[in-house]
Protein backbone atom coordinates (compact mmCIF):
# COMPACT_ATOMS: atom_id res chain seq x y z
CA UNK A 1 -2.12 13.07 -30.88
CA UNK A 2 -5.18 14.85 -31.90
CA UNK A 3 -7.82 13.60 -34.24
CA UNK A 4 -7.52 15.42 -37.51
CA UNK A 5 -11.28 15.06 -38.79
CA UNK A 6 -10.27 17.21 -41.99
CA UNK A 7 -9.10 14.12 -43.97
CA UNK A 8 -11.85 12.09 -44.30
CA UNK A 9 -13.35 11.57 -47.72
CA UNK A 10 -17.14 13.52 -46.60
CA UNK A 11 -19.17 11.22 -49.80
CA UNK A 12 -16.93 7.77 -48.50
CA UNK A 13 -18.09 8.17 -44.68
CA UNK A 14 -21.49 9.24 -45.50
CA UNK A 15 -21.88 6.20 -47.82
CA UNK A 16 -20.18 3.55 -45.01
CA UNK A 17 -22.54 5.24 -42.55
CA UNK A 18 -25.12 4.60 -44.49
CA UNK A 19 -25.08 0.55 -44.30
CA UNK A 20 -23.29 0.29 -40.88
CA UNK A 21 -24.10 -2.26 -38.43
CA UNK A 22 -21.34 -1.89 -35.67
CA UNK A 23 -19.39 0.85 -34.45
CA UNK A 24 -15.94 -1.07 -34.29
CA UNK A 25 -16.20 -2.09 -38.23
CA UNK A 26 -16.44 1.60 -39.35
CA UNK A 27 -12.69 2.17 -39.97
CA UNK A 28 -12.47 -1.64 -41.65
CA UNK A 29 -15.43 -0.49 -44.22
CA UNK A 30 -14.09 2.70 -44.92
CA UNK A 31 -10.66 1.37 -45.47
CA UNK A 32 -12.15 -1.61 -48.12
CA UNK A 33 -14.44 1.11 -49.62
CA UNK A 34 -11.28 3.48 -50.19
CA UNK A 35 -9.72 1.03 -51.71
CA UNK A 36 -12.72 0.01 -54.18
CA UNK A 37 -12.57 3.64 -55.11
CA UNK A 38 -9.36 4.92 -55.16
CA UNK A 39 -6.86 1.65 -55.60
CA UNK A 40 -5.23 3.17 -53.16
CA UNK A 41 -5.21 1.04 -49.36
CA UNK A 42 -3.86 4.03 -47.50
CA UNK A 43 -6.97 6.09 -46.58
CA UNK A 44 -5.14 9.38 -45.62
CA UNK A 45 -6.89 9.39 -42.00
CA UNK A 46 -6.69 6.85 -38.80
CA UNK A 47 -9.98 5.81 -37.28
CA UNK A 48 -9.53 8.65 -34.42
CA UNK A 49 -9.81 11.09 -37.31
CA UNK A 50 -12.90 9.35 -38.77
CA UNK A 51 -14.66 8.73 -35.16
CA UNK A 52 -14.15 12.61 -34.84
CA UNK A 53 -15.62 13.39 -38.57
CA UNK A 54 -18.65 11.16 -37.34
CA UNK A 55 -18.96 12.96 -34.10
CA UNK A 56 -19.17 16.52 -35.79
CA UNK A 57 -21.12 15.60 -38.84
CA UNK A 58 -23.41 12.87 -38.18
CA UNK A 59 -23.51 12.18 -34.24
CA UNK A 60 -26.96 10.74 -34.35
CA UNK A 61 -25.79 8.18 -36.59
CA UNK A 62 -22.96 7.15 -34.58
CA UNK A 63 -25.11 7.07 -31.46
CA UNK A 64 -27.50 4.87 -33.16
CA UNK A 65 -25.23 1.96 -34.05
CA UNK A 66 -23.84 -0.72 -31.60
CA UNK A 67 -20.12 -0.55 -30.37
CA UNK A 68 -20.38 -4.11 -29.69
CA UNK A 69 -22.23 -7.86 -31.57
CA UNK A 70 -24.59 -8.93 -28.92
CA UNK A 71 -23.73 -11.55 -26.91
CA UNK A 72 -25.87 -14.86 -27.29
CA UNK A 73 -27.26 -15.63 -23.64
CA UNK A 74 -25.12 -18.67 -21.89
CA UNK A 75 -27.12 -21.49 -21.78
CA UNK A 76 -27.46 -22.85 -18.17
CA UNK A 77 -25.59 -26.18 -17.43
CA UNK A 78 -27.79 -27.60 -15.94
CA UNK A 79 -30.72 -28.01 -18.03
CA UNK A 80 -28.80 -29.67 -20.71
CA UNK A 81 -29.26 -33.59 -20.93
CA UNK A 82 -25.75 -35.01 -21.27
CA UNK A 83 -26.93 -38.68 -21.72
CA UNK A 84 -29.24 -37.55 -24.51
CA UNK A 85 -26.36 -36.19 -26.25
CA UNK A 86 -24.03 -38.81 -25.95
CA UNK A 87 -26.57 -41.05 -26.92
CA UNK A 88 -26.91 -39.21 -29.98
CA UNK A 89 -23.19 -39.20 -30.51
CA UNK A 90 -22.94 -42.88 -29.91
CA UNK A 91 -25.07 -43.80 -32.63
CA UNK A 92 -23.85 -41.35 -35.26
CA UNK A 93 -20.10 -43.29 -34.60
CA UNK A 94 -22.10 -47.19 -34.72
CA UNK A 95 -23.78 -45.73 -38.26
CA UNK A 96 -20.36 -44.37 -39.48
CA UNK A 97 -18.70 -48.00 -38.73
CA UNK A 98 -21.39 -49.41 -39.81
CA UNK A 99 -21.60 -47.54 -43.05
CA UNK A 100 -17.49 -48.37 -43.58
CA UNK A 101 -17.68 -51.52 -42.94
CA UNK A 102 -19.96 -51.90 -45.24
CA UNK A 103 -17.82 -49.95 -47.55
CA UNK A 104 -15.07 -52.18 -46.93
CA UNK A 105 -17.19 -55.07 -48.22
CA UNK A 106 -17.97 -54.07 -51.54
CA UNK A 107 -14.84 -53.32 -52.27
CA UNK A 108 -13.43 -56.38 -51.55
């Protein structure tokens, strides 16, 4: 099926283009932004039809934003000190029993 760039709302696209971050949200904000507008939650186009609007009209716009988040970098196993965090972990359940014990007491 072709793209059928002729239905997109010109003002609405501009305006999502405008405050886009990611290339894959662009038919999500224009949908939420139609609706805002219009009441109505059928757009009258797919996201083919608006990718192909943004590719005629404004393709150094659609260029500029990411098709995909970034990725935080892994971090490497084996710099992380497991007995350090278990330690940590350890002591945050002795406080809690601790603390409901303690609880306990006073309501007694």
């Amino acid at each position: 099926m072709k793209a059928k760039p002729e239905r997109v709302h010109e003002i609405l696209a501009k305006q999502i283009m405008g405050k886009a971050t990611l290339r894959t949200h662009l038919y999500s904000d224009y949908i939420v932004t139609t609706f805002r507008t219009t009441g109505n939650l059928a757009p009258g186009c797919d996201n083919r039809d608006l990718i192909a609007w943004y590719e005629i009209n404004m393709p150094v716009e659609l260029a500029a934003i990411t098709i995909r988040p970034k990725t935080k970098a892994k971090k490497n196993v084996a710099n992380i000190d497991f007995d350090a965090h278990l330690g940590a972990v350890d002591r945050m359940y002795a406080n809690e029993a601790e603390t409901t014990l303690s609880n306990n007491e006073r309501n007694r």
